[in-house]
Protein backbone atom coordinates (compact mmCIF):
# COMPACT_ATOMS: atom_id res chain seq x y z
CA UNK A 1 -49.54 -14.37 44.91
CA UNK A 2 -51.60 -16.46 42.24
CA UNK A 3 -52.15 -13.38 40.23
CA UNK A 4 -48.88 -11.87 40.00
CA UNK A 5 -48.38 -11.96 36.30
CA UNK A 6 -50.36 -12.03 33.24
CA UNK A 7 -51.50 -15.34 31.33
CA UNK A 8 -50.21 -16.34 27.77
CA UNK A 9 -53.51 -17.84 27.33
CA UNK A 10 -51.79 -21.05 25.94
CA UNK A 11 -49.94 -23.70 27.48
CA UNK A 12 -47.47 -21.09 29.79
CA UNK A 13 -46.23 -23.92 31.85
CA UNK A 14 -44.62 -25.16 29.14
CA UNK A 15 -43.14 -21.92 27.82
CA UNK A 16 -41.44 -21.16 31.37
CA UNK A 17 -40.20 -24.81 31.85
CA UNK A 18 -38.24 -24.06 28.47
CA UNK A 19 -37.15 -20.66 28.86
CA UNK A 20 -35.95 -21.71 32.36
CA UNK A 21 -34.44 -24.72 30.56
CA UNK A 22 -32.61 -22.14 28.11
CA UNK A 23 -31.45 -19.99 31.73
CA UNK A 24 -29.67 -22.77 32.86
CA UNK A 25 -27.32 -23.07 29.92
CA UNK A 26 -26.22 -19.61 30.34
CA UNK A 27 -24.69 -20.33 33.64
CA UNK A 28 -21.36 -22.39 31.89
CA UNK A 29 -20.67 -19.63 29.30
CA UNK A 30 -20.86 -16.73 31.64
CA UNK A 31 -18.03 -18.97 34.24
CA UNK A 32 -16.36 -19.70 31.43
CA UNK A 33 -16.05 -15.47 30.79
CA UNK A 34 -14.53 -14.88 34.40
CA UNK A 35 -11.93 -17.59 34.09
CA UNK A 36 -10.83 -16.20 30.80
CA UNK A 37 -10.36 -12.63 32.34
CA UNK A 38 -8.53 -14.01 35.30
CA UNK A 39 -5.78 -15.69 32.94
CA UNK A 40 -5.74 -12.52 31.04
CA UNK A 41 -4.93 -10.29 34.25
CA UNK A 42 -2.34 -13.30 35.25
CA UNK A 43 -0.43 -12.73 32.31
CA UNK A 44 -0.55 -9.05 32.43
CA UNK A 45 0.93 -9.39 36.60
CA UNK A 46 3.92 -11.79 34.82
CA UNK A 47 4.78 -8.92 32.06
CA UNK A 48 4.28 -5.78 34.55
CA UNK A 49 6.42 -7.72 37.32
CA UNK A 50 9.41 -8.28 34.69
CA UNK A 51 10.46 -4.79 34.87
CA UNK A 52 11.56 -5.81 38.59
CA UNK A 53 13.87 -8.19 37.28
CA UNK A 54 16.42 -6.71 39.17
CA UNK A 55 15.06 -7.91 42.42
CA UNK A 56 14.40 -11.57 42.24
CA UNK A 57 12.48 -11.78 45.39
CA UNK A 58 10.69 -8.36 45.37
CA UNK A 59 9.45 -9.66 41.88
CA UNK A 60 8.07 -12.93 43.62
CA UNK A 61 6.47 -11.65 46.89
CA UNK A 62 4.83 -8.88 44.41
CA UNK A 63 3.07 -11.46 42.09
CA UNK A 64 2.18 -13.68 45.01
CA UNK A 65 0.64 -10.74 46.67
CA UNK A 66 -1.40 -9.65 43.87
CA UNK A 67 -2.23 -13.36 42.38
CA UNK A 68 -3.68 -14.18 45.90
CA UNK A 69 -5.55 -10.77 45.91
CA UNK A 70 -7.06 -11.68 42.37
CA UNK A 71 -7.95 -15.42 42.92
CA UNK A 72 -10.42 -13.87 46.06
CA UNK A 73 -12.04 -11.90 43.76
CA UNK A 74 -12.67 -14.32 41.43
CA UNK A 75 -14.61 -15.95 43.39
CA UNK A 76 -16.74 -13.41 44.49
CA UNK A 77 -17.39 -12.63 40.75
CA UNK A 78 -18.43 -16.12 40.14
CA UNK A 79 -20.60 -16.12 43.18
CA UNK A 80 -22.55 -12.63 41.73
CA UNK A 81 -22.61 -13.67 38.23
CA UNK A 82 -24.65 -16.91 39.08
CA UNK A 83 -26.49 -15.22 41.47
CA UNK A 84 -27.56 -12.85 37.82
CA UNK A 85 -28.96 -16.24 36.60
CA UNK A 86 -30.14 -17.14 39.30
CA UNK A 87 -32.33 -13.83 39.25
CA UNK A 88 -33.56 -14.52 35.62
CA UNK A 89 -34.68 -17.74 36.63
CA UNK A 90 -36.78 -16.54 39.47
CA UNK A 91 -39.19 -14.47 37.80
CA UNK A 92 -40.06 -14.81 33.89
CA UNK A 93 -41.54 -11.08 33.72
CA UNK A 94 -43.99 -11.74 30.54
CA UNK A 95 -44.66 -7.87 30.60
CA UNK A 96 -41.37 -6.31 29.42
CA UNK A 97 -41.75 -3.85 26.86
CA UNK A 98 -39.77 -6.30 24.38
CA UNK A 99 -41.71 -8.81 25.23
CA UNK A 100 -43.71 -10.08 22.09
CA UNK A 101 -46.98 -10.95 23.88
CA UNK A 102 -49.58 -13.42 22.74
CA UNK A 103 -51.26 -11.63 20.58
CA UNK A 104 -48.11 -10.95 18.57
CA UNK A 105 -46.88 -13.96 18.82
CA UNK A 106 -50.16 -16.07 17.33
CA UNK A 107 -49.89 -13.30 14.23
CA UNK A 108 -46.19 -14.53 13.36
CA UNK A 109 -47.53 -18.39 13.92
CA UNK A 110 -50.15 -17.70 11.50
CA UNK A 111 -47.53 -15.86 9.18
CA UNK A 112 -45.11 -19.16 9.46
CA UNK A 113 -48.20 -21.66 8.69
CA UNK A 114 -49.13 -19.42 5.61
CA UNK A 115 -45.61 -19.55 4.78
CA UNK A 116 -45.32 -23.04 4.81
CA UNK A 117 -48.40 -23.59 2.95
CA UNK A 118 -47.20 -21.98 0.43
CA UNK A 119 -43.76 -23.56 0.05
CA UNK A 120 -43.98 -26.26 -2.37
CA UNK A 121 -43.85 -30.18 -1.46
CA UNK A 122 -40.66 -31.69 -1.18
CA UNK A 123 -39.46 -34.71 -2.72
CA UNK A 124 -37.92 -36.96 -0.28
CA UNK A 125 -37.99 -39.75 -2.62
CA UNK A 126 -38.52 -41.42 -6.79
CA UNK A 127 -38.38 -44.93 -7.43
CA UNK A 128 -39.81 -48.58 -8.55
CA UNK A 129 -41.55 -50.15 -5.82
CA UNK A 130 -43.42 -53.68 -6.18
CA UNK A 131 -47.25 -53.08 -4.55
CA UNK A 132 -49.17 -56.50 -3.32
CA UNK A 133 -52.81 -55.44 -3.22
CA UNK A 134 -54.55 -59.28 -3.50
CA UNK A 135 -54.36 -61.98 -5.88
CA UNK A 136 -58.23 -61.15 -6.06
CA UNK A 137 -57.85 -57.37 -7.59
CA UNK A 138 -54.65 -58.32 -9.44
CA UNK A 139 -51.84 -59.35 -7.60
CA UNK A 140 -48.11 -57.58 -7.18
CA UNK A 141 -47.40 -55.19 -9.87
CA UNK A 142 -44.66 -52.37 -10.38
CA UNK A 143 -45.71 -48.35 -9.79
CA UNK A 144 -43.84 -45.12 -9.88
CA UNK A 145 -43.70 -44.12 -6.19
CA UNK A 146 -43.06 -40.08 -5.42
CA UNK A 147 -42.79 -39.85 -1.48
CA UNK A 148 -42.64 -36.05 -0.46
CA UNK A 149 -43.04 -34.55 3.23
CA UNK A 150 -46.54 -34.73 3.06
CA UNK A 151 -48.02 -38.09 0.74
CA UNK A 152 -46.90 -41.09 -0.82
CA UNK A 153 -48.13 -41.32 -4.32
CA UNK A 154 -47.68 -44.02 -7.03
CA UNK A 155 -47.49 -43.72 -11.17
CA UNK A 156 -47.96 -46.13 -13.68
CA UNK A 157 -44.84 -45.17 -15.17
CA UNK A 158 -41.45 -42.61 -14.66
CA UNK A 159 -43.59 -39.75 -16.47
CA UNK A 160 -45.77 -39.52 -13.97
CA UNK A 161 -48.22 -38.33 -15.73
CA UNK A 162 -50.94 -40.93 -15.00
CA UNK A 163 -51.27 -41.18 -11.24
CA UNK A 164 -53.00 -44.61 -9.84
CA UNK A 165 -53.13 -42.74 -5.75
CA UNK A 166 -51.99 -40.62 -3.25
CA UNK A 167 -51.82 -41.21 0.19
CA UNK A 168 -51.34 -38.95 2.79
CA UNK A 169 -48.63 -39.78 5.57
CA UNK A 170 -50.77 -38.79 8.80
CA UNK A 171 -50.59 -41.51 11.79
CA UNK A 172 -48.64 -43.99 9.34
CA UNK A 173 -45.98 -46.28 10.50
CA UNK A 174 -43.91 -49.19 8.91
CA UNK A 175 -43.92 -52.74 9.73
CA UNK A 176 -41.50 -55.94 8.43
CA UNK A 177 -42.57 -58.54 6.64
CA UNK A 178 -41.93 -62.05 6.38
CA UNK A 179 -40.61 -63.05 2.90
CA UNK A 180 -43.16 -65.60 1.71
CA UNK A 181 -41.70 -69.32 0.56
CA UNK A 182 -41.96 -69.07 -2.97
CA UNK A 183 -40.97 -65.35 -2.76
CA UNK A 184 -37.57 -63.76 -3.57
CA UNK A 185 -38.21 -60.02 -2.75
CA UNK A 186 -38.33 -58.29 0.65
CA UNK A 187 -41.19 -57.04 1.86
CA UNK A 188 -42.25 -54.11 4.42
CA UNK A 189 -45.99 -53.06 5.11
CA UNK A 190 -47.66 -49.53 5.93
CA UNK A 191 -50.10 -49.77 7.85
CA UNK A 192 -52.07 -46.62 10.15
CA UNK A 193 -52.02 -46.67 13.52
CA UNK A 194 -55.76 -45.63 13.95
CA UNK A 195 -56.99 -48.71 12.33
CA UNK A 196 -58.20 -47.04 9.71
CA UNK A 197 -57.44 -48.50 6.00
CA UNK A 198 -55.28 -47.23 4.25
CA UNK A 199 -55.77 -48.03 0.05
CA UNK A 200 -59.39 -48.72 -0.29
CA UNK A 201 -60.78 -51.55 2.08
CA UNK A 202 -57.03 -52.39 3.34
CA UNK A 203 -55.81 -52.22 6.83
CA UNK A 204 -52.18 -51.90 5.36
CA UNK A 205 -50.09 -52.19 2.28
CA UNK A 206 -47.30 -54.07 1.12
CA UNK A 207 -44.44 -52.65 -1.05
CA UNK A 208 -41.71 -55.07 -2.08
CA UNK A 209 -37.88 -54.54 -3.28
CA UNK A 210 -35.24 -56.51 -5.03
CA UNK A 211 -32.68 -56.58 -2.26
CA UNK A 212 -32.19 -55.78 1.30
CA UNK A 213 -30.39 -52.35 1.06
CA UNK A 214 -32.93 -51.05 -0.90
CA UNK A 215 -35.72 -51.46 1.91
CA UNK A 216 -33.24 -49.94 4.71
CA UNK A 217 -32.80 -47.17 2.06
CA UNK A 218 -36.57 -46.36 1.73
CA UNK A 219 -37.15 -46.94 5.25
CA UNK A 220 -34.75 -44.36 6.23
CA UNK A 221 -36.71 -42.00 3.38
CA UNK A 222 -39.72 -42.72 5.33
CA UNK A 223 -37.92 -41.57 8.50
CA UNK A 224 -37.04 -38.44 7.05
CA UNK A 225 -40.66 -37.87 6.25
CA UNK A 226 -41.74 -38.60 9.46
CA UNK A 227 -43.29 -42.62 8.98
CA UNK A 228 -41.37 -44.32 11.92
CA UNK A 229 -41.45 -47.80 12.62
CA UNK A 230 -43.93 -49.58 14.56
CA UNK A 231 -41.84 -50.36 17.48
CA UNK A 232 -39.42 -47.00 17.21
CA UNK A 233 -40.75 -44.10 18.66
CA UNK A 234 -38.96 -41.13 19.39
CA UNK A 235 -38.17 -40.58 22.90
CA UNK A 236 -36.24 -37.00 22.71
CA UNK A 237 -36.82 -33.64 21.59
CA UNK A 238 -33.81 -33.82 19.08
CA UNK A 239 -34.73 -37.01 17.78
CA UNK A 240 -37.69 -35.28 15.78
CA UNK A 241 -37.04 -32.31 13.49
CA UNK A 242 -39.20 -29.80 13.53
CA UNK A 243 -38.74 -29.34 10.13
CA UNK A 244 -39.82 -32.50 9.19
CA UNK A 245 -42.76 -33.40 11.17
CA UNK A 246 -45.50 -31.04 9.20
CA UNK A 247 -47.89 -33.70 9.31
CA UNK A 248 -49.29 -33.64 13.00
CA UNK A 249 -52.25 -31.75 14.13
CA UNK A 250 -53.13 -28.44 13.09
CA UNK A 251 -53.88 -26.89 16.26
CA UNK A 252 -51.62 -28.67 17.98
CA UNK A 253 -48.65 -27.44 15.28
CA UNK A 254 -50.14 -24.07 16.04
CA UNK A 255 -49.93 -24.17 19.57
CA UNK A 256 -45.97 -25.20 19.48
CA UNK A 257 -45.38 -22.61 16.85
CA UNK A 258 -46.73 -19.84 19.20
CA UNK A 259 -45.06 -21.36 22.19
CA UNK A 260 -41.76 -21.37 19.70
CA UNK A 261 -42.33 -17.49 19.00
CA UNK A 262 -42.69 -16.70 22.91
CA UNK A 263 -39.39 -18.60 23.74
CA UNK A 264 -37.42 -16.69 21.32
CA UNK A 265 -38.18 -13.60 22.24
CA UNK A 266 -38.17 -13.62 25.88
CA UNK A 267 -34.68 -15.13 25.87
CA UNK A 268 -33.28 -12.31 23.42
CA UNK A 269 -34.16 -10.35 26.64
CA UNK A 270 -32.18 -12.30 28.81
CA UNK A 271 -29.38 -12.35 26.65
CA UNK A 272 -29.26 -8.74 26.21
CA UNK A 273 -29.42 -8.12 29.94
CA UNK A 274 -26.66 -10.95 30.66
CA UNK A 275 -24.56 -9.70 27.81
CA UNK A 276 -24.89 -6.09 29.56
CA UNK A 277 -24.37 -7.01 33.24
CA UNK A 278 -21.70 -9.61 33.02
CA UNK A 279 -18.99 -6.85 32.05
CA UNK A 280 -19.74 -4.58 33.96
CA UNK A 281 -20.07 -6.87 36.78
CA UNK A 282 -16.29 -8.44 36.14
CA UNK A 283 -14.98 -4.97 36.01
CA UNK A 284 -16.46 -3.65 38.80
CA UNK A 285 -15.78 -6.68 40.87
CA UNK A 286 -12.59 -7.97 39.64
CA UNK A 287 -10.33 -5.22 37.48
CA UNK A 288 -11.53 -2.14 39.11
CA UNK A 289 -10.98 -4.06 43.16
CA UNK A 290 -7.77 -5.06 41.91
CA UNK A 291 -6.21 -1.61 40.38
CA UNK A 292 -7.27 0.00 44.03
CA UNK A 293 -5.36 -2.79 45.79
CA UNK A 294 -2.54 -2.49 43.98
CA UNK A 295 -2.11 1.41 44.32
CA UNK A 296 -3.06 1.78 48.26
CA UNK A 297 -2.54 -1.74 49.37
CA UNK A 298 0.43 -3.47 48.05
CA UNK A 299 2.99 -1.66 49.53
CA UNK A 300 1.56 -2.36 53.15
CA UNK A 301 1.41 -5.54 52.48
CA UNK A 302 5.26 -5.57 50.73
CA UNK A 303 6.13 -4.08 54.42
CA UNK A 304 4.71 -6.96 56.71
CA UNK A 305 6.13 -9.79 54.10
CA UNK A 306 9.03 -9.18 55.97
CA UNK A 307 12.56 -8.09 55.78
CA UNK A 308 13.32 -4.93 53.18
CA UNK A 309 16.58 -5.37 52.74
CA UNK A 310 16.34 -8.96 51.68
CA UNK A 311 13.94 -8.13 49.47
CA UNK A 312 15.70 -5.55 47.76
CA UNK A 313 18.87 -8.03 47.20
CA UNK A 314 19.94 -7.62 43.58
CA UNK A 315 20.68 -10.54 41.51
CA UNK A 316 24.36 -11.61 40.82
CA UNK A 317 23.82 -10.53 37.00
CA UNK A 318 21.96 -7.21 37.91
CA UNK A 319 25.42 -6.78 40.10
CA UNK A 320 27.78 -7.32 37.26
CA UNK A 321 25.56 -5.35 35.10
CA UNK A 322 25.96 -2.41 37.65
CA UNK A 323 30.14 -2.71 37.95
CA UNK A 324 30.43 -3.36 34.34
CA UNK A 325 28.57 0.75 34.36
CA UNK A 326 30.04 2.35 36.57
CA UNK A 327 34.24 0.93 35.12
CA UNK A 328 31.69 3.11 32.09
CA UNK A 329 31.12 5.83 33.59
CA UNK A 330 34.22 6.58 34.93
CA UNK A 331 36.13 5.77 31.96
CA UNK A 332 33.54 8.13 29.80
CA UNK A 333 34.32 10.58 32.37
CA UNK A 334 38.04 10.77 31.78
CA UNK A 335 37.68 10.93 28.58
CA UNK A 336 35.71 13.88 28.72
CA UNK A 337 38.15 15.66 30.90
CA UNK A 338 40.71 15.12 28.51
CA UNK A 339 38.82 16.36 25.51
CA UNK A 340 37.96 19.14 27.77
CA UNK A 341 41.88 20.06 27.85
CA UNK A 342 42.70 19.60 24.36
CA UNK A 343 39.97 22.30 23.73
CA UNK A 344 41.28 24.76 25.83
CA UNK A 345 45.04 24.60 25.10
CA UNK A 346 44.95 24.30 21.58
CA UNK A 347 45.35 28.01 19.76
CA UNK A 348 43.78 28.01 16.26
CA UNK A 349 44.81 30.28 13.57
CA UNK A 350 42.65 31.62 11.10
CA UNK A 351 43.40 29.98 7.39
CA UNK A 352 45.82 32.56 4.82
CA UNK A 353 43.86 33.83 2.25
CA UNK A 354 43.17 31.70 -1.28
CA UNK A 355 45.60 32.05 -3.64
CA UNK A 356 44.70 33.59 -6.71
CA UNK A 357 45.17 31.53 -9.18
CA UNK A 358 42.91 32.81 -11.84
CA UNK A 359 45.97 33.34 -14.68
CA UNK A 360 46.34 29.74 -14.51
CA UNK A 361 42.86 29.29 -15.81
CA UNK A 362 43.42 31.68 -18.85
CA UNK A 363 46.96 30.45 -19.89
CA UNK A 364 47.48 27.39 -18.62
CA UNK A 365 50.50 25.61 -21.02
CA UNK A 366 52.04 28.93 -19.97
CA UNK A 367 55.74 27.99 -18.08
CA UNK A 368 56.49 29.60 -14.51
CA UNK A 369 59.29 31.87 -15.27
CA UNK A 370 62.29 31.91 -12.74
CA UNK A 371 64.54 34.88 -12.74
CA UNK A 372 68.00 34.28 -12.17
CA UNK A 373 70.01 35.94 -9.66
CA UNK A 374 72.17 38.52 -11.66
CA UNK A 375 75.79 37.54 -10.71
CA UNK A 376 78.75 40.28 -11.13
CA UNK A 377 82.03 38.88 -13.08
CA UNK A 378 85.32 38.07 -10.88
CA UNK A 379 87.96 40.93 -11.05
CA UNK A 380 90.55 39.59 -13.41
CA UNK A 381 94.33 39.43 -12.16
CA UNK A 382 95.75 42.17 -12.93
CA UNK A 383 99.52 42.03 -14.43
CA UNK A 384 102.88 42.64 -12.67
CA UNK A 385 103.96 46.31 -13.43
CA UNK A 386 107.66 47.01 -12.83
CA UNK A 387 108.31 50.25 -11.16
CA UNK A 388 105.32 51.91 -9.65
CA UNK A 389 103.07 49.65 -7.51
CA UNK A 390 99.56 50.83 -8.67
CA UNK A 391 97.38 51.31 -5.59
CA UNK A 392 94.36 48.64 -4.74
CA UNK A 393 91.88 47.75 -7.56
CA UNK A 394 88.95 49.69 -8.76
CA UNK A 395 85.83 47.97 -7.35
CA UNK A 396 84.47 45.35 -9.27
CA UNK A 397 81.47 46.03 -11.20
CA UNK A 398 80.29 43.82 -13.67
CA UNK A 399 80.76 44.69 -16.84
CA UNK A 400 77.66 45.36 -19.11
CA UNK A 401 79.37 42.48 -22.00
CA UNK A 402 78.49 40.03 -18.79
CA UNK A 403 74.54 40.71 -18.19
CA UNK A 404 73.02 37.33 -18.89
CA UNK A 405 70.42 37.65 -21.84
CA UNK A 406 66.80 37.07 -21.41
CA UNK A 407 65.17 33.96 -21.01
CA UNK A 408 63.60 32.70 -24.51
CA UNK A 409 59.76 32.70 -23.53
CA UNK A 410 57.68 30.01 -25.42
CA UNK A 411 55.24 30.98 -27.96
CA UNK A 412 51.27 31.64 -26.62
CA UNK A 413 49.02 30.32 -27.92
CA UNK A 414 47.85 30.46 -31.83
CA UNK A 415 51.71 31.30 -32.42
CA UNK A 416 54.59 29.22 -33.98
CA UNK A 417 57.67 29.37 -32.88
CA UNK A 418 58.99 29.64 -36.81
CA UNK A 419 58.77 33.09 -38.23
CA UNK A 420 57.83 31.55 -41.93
CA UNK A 421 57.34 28.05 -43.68
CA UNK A 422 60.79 28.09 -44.27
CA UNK A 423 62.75 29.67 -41.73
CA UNK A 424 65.45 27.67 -39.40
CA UNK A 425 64.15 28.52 -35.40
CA UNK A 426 65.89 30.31 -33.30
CA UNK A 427 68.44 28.63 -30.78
CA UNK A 428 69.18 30.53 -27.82
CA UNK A 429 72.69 30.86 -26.98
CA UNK A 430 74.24 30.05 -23.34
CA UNK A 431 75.07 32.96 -21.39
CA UNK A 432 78.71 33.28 -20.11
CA UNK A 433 79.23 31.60 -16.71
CA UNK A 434 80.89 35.11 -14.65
CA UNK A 435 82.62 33.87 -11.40
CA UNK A 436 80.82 34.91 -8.41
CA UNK A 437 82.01 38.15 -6.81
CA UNK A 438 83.24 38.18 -3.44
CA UNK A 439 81.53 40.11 -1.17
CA UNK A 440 83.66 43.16 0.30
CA UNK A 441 85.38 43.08 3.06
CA UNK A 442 86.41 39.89 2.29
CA UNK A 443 90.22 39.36 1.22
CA UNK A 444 91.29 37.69 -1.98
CA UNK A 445 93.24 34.48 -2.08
CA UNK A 446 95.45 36.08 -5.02
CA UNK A 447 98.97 35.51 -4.34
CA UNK A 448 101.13 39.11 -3.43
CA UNK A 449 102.37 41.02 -6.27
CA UNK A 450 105.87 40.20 -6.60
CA UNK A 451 108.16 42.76 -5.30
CA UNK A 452 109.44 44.79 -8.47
CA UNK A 453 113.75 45.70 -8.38
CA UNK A 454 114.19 49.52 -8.10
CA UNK A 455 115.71 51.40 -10.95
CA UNK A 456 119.21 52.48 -10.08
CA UNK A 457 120.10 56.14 -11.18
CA UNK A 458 123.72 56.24 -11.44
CA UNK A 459 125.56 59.83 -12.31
CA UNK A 460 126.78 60.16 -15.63
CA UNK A 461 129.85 59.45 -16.81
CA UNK A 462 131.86 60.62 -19.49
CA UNK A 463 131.62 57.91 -22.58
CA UNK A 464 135.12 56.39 -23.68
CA UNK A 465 134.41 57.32 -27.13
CA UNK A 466 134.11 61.00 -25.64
């Protein structure tokens, strides 16, 4: 099959070595995924299980059952979701539909150059460095030196108005120095590593500094802009930033920037596919397996663990817990039957009436008024007659000198109880206490009349002065 897919028309080797590269480093998150659902659906066995707390060892053949059933199908889920990867990395199909293309992807590398072009120079670097030219053009002097991304450029003074040169940093490097002799100040050179001079008719330059730390300070400037030393060359991809190295070939930059572009966008389609299959891949696998187990298969397998009964065995405080229920229940039960009787032997009455006690609420300094029981006079003795012995006594009736007068009734209200300024009240009197009456039929204690002496009638006889 040397034809089986279309050419990128730039260095494609390259672009699937990397996005094969980028495959690979899916393959740790996506394991990483199926362990974290597995401890999710071992926490959610623990919880479900707890509600047979009541049967320790039910509980514990139950979560070994469906632990062991869950740790298979993790591995089969691992086995499918590396053998996804595994597909991506077989074929890198450079005709999707959301595949950029090359044609696409040279217009955005154009679009980035242009872009960059028009960003302005950065300034890595301002300060006072001493340059040695030759004792013949003037000896070591003190510039102004600007180092951005792209040049190295020198002033006569911190204005920088007058510039003495700029020199552009493609295929420089740094070297050390020796310090001369007579010489106090250290010394690195730039030199270009096409043998090509570099200021005028010299192979290299030398800049000078007062101290030590300020040439490991500018060399490490240098290093940002992308002037390495002459014996340190980057061996990795990370040790260079892209950002950084701008000054490299043009066609060269383009080339990487396209190859860049191509990258990215075929591995947005792999992530959206992995990002799609890998859940639905765990659930159907993993969740959705294990829900069907647990609904037709556990039970079978709870029968050939072994002995029911021992399973079902209740634990000593699920035992108390049952007594201490039912000594409950039965006691909630008498007490119900008890209720039960008081209900339907006790007779309830319906309330009296209110009382009406409306007068109180119009006259209420009024006094309750008490009649009194008339009571009738004793008979009075009656006196011992001689001669005739008067027949029993009249009945008693009480006499109408013995009627007890009315209660005095206090004064309502807005009334005194004085009938002028002056006048002396009123006191009433105190009715005559009248012996009770005895009832009739009732005999008197009253001592017998005493017997009176009869009369003797003698004849008459004739007078001695007749």
């Amino acid at each position: 099959m040397p034809h089986h897919r279309t050419g990128l028309f730039t260095p494609d080797l390259a672009f699937e070595a990397i996005v094969k590269k980028q495959i690979i480093k899916l393959k740790d998150p996506c394991v990483k995924c199926v362990d974290l659902v597995v401890t999710e659906l071992a926490a959610l066995i623990r919880n479900c299980s707890a509600k047979l707390g009541s049967f320790p060892r039910l509980r514990e053949e139950t979560e070994r059952i469906v632990t062991t059933y869950i740790r298979e199908r993790e591995s089969k889920t691992k086995e499918q979701v590396l053998l996804l990867i595994d597909i991506e990395l077989s074929y890198i199909n450079t005709n999707h539909e959301d595949f950029i293309g090359f044609a696409n992807a040279q217009q955005r590398t154009a679009a980035n150059v242009n872009k960059k072009r028009a960003m302005p120079n950065q300034v890595i670097r301002r300060g006072w460095l001493n340059i040695n030219i030759s004792i013949m053009k003037g000896g070591s002097k003190d510039y102004w030196f600007v180092l951005t991304a792209e040049s190295l450029s020198w002033f006569k003074d911190e204005e920088e108005k007058e510039k003495k040169y700029m020199l552009p940093l493609d295929n420089l490097k740094l070297r050390d120095v020796e310090k001369g002799f007579m010489s106090s100040k250290h010394i690195f050179a730039i030199f270009n590593t096409e043998q090509r001079n570099v200021y005028k008719d010299l192979r290299q330059i030398e800049l000078a500094c007062d101290t030590q730390e300020d040439v490991d300070s500018w060399k490490a400037s240098f290093l940002r802009a992308g002037v390495y030393p002459e014996k340190d060359q980057p061996d990795t991809e990370d040790a260079v930033n892209p950002g950084d190295t701008v000054s490299m070939d043009p066609q060269l930059e383009r080339q990487v920037e396209t190859i860049r572009n191509l990258v990215g966008s075929y591995m947005d389609i792999v992530n959206k596919s992995i990002t799609d299959l890998m859940p639905k891949t765990i659930m159907h696998i993993m969740i959705n397996s294990a829900k069907d187990f647990i609904h037709s298969e556990l039970v079978a397998y709870l029968y050939v663990a072994g002995d029911q009964s021992s399973l079902m065995e209740e634990s000593a405080e699920q035992a108390q817990r049952r007594d201490e229920m039912l000594r409950m229940y039965h006691a909630l039960k008498e007490a119900l039957v008890l209720i039960g009787d008081i209900s339907t032997n006790t007779i309830t009455t319906p309330l009296p009436p209110p009382v009406d006690d409306s007068w109180l609420a119009k006259n209420p300094r009024a006094p309750t008024r008490h009649k009194r029981s008339s009571v009738s006079p004793p008979a009075s003795r009656p006196p011992a007659v001689r001669g005739h012995v008067p027949g029993p006594p009249p009945p008693l009736n009480p006499s109408p000198a013995f009627v007890a007068p009315p209660v005095p009734t206090r004064p309502g209200p807005g009334q005194t109880a004085y009938a002028g300024d002056g006048a002396v009240p009123h006191l009433p009197s105190r009715p005559a206490r009248v012996p009770p009456a005895l009832p009739p039929g009732i005999p008197s204690r009253r001592p017998p009349a005493a017997p009176n002496r009869p009369t003797v009638i003698r004849p008459s006889e004739p007078s001695l002065l007749d």
